[in-house]
Protein backbone atom coordinates (compact mmCIF):
# COMPACT_ATOMS: atom_id res chain seq x y z
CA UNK A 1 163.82 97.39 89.50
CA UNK A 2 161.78 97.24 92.97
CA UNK A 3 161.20 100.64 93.04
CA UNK A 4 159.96 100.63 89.66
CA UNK A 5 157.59 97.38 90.49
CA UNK A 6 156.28 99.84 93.99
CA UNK A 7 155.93 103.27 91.21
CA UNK A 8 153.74 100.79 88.78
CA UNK A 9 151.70 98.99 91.37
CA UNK A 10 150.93 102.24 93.21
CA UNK A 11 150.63 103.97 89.72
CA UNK A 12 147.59 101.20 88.90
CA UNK A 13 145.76 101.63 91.97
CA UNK A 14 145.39 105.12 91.67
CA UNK A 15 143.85 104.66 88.01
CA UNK A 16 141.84 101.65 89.61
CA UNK A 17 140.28 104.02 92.24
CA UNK A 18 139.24 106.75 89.78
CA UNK A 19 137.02 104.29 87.67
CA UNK A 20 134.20 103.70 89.31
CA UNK A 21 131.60 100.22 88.48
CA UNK A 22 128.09 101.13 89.35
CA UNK A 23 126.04 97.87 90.66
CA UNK A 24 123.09 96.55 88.90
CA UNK A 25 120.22 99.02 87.94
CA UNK A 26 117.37 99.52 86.19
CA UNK A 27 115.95 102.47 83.91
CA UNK A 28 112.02 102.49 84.42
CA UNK A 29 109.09 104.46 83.18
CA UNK A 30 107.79 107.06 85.79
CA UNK A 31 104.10 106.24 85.61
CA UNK A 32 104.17 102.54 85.56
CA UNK A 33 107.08 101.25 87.13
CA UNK A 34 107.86 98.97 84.23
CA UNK A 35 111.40 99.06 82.73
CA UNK A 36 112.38 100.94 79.57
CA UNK A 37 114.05 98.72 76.72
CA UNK A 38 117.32 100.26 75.30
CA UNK A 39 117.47 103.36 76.94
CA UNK A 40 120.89 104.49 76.01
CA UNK A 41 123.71 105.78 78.36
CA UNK A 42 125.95 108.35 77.27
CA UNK A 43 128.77 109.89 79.63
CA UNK A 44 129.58 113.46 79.50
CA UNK A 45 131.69 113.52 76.12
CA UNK A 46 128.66 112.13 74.48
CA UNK A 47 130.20 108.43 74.35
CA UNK A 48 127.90 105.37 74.48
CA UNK A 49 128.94 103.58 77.70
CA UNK A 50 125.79 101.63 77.84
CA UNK A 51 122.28 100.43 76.46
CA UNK A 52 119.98 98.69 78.65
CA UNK A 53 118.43 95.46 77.64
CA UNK A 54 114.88 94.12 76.77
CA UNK A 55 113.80 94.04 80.43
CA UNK A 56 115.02 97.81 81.61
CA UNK A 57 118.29 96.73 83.31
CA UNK A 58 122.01 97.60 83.04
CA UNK A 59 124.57 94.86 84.37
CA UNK A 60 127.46 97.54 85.02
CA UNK A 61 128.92 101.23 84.02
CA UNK A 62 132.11 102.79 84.09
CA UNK A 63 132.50 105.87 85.29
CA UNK A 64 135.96 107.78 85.06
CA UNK A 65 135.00 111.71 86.53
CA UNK A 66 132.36 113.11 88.35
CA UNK A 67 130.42 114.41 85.35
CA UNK A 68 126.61 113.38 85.44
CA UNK A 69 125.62 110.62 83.14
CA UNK A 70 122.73 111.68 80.19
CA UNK A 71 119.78 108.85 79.69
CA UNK A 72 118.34 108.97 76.18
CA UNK A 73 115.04 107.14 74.49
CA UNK A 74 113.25 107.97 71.79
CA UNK A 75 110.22 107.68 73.60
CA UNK A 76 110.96 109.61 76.83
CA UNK A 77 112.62 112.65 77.74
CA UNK A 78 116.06 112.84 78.15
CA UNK A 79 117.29 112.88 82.09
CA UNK A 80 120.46 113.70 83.31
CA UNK A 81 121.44 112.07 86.37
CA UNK A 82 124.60 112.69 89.31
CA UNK A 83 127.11 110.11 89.46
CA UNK A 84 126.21 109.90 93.36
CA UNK A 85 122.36 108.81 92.46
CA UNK A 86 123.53 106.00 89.76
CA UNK A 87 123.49 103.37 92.57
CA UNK A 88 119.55 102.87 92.54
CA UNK A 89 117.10 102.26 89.79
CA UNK A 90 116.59 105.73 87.43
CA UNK A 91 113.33 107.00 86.10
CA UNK A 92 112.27 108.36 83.19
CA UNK A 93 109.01 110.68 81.97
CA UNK A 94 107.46 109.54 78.83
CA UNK A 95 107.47 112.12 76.02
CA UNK A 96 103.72 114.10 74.88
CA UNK A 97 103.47 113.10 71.39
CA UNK A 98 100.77 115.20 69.25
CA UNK A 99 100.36 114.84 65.86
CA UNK A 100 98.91 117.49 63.05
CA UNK A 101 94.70 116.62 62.27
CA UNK A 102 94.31 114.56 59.23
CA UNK A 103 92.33 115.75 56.80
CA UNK A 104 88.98 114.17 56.88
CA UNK A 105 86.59 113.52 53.63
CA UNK A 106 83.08 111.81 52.95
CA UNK A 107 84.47 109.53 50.65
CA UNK A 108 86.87 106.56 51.39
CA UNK A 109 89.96 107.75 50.76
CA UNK A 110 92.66 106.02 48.37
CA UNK A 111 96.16 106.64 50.04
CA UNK A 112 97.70 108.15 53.46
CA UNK A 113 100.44 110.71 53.21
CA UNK A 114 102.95 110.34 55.82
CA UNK A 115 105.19 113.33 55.86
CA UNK A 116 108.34 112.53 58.07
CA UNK A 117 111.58 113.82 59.19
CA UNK A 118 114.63 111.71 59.55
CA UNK A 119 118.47 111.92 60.59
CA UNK A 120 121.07 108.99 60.48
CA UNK A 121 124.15 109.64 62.55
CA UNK A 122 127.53 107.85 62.49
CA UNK A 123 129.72 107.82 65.58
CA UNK A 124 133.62 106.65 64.85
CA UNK A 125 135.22 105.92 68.05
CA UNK A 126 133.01 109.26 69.39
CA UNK A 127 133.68 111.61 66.83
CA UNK A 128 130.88 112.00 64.20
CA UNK A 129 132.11 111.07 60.83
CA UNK A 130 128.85 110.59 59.13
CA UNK A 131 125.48 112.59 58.78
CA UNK A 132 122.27 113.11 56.94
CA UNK A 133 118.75 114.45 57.61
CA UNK A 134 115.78 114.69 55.68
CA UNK A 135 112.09 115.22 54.57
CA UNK A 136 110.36 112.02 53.05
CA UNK A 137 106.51 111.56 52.41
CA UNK A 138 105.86 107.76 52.34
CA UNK A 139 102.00 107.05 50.67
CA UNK A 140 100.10 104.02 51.91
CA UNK A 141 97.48 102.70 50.03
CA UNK A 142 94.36 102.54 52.90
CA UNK A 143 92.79 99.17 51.58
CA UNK A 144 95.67 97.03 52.05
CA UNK A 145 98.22 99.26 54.23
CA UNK A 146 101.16 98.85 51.85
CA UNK A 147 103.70 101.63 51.12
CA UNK A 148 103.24 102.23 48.00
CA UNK A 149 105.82 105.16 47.09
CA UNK A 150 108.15 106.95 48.73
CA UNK A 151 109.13 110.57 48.10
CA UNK A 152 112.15 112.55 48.80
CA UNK A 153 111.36 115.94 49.08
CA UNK A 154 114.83 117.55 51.10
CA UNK A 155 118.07 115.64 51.45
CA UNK A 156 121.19 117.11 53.22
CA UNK A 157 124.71 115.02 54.31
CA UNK A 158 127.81 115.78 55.33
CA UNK A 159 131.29 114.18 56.31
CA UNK A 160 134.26 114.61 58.51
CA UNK A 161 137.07 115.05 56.08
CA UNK A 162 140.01 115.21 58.86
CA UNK A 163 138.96 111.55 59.85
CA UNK A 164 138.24 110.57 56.10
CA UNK A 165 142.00 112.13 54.89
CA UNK A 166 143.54 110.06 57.70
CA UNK A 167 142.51 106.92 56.72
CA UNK A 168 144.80 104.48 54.94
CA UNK A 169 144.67 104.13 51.23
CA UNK A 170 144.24 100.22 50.01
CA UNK A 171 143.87 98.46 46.64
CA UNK A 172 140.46 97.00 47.92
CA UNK A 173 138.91 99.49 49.89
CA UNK A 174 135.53 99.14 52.04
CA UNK A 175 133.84 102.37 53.13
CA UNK A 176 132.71 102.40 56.54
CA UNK A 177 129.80 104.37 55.58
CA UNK A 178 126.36 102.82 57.07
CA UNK A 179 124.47 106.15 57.51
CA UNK A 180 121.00 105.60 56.31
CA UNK A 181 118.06 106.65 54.31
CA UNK A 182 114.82 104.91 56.06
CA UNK A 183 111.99 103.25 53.67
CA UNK A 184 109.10 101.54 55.02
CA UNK A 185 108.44 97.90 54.66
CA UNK A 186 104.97 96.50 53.96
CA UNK A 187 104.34 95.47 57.24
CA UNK A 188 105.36 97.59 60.58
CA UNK A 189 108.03 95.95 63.04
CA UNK A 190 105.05 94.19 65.29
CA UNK A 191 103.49 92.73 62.31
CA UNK A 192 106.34 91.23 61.03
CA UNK A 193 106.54 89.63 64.46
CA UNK A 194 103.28 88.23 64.64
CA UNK A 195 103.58 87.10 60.30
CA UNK A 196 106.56 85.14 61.46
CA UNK A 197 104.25 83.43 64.21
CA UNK A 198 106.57 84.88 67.25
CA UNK A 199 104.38 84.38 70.59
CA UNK A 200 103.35 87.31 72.81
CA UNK A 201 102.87 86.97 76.04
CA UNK A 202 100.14 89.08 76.62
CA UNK A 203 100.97 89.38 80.48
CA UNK A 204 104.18 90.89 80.25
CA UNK A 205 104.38 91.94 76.33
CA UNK A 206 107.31 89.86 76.40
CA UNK A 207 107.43 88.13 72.51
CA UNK A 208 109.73 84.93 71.82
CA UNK A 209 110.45 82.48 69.44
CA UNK A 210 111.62 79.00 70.64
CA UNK A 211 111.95 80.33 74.25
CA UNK A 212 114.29 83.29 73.46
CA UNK A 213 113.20 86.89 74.37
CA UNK A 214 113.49 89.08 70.89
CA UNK A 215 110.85 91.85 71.57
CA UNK A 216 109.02 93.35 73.93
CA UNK A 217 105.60 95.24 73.30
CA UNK A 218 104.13 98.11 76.04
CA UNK A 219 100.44 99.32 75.91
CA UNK A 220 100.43 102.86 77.49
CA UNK A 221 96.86 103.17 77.92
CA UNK A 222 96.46 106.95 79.34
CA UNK A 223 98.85 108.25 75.96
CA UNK A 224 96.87 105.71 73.66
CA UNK A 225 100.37 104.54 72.46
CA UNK A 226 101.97 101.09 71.73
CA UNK A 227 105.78 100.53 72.04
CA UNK A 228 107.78 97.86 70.10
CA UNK A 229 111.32 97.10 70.87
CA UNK A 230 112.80 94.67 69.18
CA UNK A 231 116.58 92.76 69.35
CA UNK A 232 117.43 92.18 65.85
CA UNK A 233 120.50 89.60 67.21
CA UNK A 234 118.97 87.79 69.98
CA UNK A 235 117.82 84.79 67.43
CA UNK A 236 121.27 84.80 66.77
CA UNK A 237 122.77 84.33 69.86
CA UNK A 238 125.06 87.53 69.76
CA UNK A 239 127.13 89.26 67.46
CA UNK A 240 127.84 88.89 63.50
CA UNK A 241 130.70 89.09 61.80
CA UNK A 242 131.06 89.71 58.00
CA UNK A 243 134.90 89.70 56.37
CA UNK A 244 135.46 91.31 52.73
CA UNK A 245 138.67 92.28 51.02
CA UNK A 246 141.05 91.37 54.75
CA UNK A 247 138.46 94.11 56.09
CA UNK A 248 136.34 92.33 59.08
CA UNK A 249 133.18 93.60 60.71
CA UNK A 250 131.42 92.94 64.22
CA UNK A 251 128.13 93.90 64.61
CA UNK A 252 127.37 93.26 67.75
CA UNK A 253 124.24 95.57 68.90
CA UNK A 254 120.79 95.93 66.44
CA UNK A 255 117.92 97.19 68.28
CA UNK A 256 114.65 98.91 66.91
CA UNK A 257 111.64 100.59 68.36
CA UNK A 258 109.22 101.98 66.43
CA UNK A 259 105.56 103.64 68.30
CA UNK A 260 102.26 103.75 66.81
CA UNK A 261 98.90 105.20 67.78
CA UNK A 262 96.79 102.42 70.21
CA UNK A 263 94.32 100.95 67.85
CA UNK A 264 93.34 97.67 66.54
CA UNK A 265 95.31 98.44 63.54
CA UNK A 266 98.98 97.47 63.94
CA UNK A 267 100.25 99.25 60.20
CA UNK A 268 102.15 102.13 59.18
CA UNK A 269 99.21 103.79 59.23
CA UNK A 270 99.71 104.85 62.88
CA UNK A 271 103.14 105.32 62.74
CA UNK A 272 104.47 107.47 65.60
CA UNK A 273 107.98 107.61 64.89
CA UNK A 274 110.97 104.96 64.81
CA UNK A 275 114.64 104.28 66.07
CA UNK A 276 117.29 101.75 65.13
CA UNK A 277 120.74 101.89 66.95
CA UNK A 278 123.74 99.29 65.91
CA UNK A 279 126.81 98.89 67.74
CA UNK A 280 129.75 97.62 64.64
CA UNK A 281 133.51 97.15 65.64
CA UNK A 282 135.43 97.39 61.89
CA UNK A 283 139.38 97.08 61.12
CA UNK A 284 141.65 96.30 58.04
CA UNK A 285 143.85 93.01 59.30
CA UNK A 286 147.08 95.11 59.25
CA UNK A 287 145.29 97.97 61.70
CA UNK A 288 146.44 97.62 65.48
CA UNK A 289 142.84 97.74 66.64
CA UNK A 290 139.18 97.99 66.17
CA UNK A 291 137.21 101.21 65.37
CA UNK A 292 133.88 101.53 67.65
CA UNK A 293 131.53 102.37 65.41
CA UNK A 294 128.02 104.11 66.38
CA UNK A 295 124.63 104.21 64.38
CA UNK A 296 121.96 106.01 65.09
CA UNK A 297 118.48 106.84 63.19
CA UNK A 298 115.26 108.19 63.75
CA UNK A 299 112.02 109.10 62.00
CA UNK A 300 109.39 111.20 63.21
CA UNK A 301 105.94 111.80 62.09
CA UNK A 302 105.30 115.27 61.01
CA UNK A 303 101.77 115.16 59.62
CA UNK A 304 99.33 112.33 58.42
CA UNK A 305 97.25 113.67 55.61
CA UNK A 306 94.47 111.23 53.39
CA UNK A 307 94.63 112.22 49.38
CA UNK A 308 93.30 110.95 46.38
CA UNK A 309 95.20 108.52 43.89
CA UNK A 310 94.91 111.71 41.50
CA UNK A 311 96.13 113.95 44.21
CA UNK A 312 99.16 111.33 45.02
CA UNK A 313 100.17 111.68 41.66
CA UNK A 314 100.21 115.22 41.13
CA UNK A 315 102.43 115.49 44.21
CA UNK A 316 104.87 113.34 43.10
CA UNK A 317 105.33 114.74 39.78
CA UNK A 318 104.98 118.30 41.19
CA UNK A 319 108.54 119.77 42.22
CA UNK A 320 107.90 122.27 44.10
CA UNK A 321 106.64 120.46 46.06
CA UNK A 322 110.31 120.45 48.18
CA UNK A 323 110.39 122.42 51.50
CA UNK A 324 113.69 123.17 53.57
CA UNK A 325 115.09 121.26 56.32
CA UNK A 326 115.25 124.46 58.37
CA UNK A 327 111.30 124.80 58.24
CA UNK A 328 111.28 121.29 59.97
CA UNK A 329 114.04 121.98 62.24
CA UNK A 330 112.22 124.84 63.50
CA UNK A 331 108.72 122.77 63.41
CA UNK A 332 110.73 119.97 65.76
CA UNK A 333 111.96 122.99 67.93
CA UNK A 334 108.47 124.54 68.49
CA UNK A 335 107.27 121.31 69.18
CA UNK A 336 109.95 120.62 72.02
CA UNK A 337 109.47 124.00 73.42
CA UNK A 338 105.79 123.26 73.71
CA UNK A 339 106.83 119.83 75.78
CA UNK A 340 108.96 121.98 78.14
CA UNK A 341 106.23 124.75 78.35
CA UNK A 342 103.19 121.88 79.28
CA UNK A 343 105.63 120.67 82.12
C-alpha cells in the first residue's frame, strides 16, 4: 500500500510539473500602449484557454506542452506567441480596415445598403458541431438610421453528425444549437449604452452603470475608428443559468464588440464589422458532466452603397439578386492578402 501511496504521489508531481501557470499579463495595442478588451487565447489544438477582460489583462493560463499560444481579436491581427515569452505583457498590431466607395448622388438619398458577410461557429468541448456563413444586405433608412429590412441573399450550414448520432435520445429534448443569424437593432451597441443613460468616462472610455465597469469605448484617431466592447453579464454579477425539461444551462461569458467609422454619428451607418463570443456549460441531470460549449460570430462590412426607396425595392423583390459565398470568400481572401502585402 506504501509503495502504491510513493507511485501516486510521484505520479502527481510529474503531471504537476508539466502544467505550467503563467503570472499576470496583459494583451495591449502596439501603437498606444492601451490594453485590448477580450482578446481571446487559444492553445495549439484551437481550445479557448482564455479571454482577457475589459481592461487588457489575463489573471492566469495553463499551459500543458511547449506549443506556442495563438492571440485572436477581431480588430487586430492574429499573433502567435512562444510559451517562453508568455511571462510579460503581449502586443498586438491593429488590423487596416478599407471599405468599397459609396456611391455618391446630388440628391439626398433614401436608404443605405449594407452588404455584409457573416459566420456563426459552435465549439462542443473543441470539436465544431455547429456552422453557418452568409451574405445579408441590411437597408437603413438615412433620416432616422433605423434598419429597415434585412435581406438574405446566400445562406450555407452544416453539422457534425458523429457528435449529433452520439447524443442521448430523451422524451423532452433541448437542442444545443445556438449558432446564429445576425440582424441589426435600431440602435448600434454604443447607442444603446448611452439611451440607457450608462456614464462614459471620457478619460479612459471606461462606461458604467452604478459603479460597475460594462463597456469600454477606444478612439483610434490615426485609423479614424471607434471600438466598443461591451460585457453583456457584468450588470449581472456573473453567470446565468436557465433549466428546461431536467436540461440546465450556464452561460457564463457574453461579450460584444462591434467598430464603426470615427464620426459624430454613432449608427449603423458606419458599421465596421461586429463580434459576439459566449462561453455556455449545458448537461441533462443524468449526464456525468458538463459540455463546454463555444460561440463565436462575426460580421464584416463588404460594401456600403446609398439607393433609392424605388431601387430598395426592386432589389428585394429581384432574385437574382443572390451571389455565392465563394465570391465573398475569395473577396475576404484578397483582402487579407492585401493586409499581409502592405506590411
Amino acid at each position: 500500500m506504501k509503495r502504491m501511496k510513493r507511485i501516486f504521489v510521484v505520479a502527481l508531481l510529474i503531471y504537476c510539473s508539466s502544467i505550467k501557470i503563467f503570472s499576470q499579463i496583459y494583451i495591449r495595442n502596439l501603437s498606444n500602449n492601451e490594453g485590448v478588451p477580450y482578446a481571446r487565447i487559444l492553445n495549439s489544438n484551437g481550445m479557448l484557454i482564455g479571454v482577457t477582460d475589459i481592461n487588457g489583462y489575463i489573471p492566469k493560463l495553463e499551459f500543458r506542452d511547449k506549443s506556442p499560444l495563438t492571440i485572436q481579436h477581431l480588430s487586430y491581427i492574429e499573433k502567435k506567441v512562444r510559451q517562453q515569452d508568455f511571462n510579460q505583457d503581449i502586443f498586438l498590431e491593429e488590423k487596416k480596415i478599407d471599405l468599397n466607395e459609396c456611391i455618391v448622388t446630388a440628391k439626398r438619398p433614401d436608404y443605405l445598403r449594407l452588404r455584409t458577410y457573416y459566420r456563426s461557429i459552435q465549439h462542443n468541448d473543441s470539436i465544431v458541431k455547429y456552422y453557418e456563413d452568409g451574405v445579408i444586405d441590411f437597408y437603413i433608412k438615412v433620416k432616422n438610421r433605423k434598419v429597415v429590412e434585412r435581406h438574405i441573399l446566400a445562406f450555407r450550414e452544416f453539422q457534425n453528425e458523429t457528435l449529433l448520432s452520439k447524443e442521448k435520445k430523451r422524451v423532452n429534448m433541448v437542442v444545443d444549437k445556438y449558432t446564429y443569424t445576425p440582424y441589426l437593432k435600431n440602435r448600434s451597441l454604443i447607442q444603446d449604452l448611452s439611451k440607457n443613460k450608462y456614464d462614459l468616462d471620457i478619460n479612459t472610455g471606461k462606461i458604467s452603470k452604478d459603479d460597475i465597469e460594462v463597456a469600454i469605448e477606444s478612439i483610434d484617431n490615426f485609423r479614424k475608428i471607434r471600438s466598443v466592447s461591451y460585457d453583456a453579464l457584468a450588470e449581472r454579477g456573473g453567470e446565468k443559468v436557465t433549466s428546461l425539461f431536467g436540461f440546465k444551462t450556464i452561460l457564463s461569458k457574453h461579450l460584444l464588440t462591434e467598430n464603426y467609422v470615427l464620426n459624430d454619428d454613432k449608427s449603423y451607418l458606419n458599421l465596421l464589422n461586429s463580434m459576439r463570443y459566449r462561453l455556455l456549460y449545458y448537461k441533462h441531470k443524468k449526464d456525468p458532466y458538463l459540455q463546454r460549449v463555444e460561440l463565436n460570430d462575426e460580421l464584416y462590412v463588404l460594401s456600403k452603397v446609398y439607393v433609392s426607396k424605388n431601387k430598395m425595392k426592386q432589389e428585394l423583390r429581384d432574385s437574382t439578386n443572390i451571389i455565392k459565398i465563394q465570391e465573398v470568400e475569395d473577396y475576404l481572401a484578397i483582402k487579407r492578402a492585401s493586409e499581409i502585402i502592405k506590411k
